[in-house]
Protein backbone atom coordinates (compact mmCIF):
# COMPACT_ATOMS: atom_id res chain seq x y z
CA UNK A 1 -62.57 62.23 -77.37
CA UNK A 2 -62.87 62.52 -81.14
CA UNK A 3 -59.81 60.43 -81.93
CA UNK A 4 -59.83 59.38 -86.22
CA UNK A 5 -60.66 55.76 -86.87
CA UNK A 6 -57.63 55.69 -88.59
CA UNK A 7 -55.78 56.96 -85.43
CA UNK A 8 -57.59 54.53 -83.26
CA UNK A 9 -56.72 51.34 -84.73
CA UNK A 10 -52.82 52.69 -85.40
CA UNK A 11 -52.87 52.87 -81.75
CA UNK A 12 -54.87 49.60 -80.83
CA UNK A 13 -52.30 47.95 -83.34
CA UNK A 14 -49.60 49.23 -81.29
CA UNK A 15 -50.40 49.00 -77.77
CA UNK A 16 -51.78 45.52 -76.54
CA UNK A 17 -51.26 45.84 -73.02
CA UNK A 18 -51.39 49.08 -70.93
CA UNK A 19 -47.78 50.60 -70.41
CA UNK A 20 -48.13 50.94 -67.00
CA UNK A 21 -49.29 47.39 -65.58
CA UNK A 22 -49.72 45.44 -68.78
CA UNK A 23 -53.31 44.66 -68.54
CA UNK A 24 -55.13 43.62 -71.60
CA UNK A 25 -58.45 44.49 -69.96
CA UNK A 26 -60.37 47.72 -69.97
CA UNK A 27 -57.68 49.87 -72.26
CA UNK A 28 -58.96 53.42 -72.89
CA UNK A 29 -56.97 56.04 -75.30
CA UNK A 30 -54.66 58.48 -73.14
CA UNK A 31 -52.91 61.80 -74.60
CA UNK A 32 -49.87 62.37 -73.37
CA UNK A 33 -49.56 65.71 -73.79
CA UNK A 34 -53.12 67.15 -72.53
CA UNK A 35 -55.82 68.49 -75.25
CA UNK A 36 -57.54 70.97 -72.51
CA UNK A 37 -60.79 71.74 -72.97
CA UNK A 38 -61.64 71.22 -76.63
CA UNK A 39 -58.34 71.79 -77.64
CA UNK A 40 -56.59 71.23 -80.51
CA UNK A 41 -57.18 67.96 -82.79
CA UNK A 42 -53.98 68.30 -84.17
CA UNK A 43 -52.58 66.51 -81.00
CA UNK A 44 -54.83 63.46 -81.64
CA UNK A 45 -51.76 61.60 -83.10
CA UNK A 46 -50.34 57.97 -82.48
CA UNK A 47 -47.02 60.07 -81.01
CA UNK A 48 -49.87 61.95 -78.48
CA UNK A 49 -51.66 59.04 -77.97
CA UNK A 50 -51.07 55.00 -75.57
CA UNK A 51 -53.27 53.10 -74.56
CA UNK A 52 -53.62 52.40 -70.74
CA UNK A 53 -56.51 50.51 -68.07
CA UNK A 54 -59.13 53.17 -66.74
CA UNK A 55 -57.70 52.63 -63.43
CA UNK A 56 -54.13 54.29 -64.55
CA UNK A 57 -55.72 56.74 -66.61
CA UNK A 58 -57.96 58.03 -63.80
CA UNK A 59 -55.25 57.92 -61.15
CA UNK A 60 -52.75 60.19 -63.50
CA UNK A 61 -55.41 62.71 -63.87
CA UNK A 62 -56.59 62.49 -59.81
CA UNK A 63 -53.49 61.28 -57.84
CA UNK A 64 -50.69 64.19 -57.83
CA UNK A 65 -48.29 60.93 -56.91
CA UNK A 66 -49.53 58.97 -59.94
CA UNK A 67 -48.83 61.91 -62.29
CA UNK A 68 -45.69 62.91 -61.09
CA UNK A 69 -44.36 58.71 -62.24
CA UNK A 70 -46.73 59.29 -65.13
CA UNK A 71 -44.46 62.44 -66.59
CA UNK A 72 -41.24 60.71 -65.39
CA UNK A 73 -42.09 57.55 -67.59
CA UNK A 74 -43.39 59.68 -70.66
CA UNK A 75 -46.79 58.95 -70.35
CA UNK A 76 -48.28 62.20 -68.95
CA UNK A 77 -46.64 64.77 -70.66
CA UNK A 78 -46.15 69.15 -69.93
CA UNK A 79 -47.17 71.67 -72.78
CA UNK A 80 -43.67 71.87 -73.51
CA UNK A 81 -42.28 68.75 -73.69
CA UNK A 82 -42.40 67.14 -77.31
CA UNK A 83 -44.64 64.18 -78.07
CA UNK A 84 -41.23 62.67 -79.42
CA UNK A 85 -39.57 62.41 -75.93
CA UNK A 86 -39.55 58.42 -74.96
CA UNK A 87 -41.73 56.81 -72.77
CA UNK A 88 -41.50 53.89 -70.67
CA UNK A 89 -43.17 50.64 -71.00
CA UNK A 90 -43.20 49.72 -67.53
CA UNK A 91 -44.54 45.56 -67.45
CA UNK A 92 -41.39 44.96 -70.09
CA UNK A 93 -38.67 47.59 -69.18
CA UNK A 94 -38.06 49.17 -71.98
CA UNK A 95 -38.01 52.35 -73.37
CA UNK A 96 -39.48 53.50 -76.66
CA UNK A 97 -40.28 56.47 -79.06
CA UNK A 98 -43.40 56.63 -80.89
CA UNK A 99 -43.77 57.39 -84.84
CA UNK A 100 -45.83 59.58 -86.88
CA UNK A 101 -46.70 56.21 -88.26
CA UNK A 102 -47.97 54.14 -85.26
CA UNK A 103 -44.97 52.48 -84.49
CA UNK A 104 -42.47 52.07 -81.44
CA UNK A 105 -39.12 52.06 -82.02
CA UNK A 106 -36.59 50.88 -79.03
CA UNK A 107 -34.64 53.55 -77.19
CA UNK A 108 -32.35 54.90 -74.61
CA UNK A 109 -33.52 56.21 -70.95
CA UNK A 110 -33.99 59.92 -72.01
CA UNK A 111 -30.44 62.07 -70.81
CA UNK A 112 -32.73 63.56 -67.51
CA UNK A 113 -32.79 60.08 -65.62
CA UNK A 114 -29.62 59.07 -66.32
């Protein structure tokens, strides 16, 4: 993954603990909505991208169960859902959007859960 410096630390600045089980261990960069094979850059954005532990990220790409949760919570997302939908920070309960800047800003449960 050839994710900017710049993009990097945004992120790292952002996300301290992985969404999913707030571990501070082992964090690896996670697109929400997929790249594909050598796709597009232009995705590599601190909307696009959380931080999560290697064990969540592998299960949401292996484990049709874990994947399913994953796009329910915001954190896996389909081609056609926009990088601005929510997402869930699981180990706090809250939900969030993310900015073109880096930033999370607090938010409502998106209209399809509720």
């Amino acid at each position: 993954m050839a994710v900017s410096d710049r993009v990097r630390r945004q992120v790292e600045k952002r996300d301290l603990a992985c969404w999913h089980c707030g571990s501070t261990e082992g964090l690896v960069l996670h697109h929400r909505r997929n790249r594909g094979m050598g796709g597009s850059k232009l995705i590599d954005t601190p909307q696009n991208l959380i931080r999560v532990c290697q064990a969540y990220n592998s299960l949401m790409e292996s484990d049709p169960a874990t994947a399913s949760e994953a796009r329910e919570f915001g954190h896996k997302l389909q081609s056609w859902r926009d990088v601005s939908d929510p997402l869930f920070d699981i180990p706090n309960l809250i939900w969030y959007t993310l900015t073109e800047a880096g930033e999370k800003v607090r938010t409502e449960a998106p209209s399809y859960l509720i």
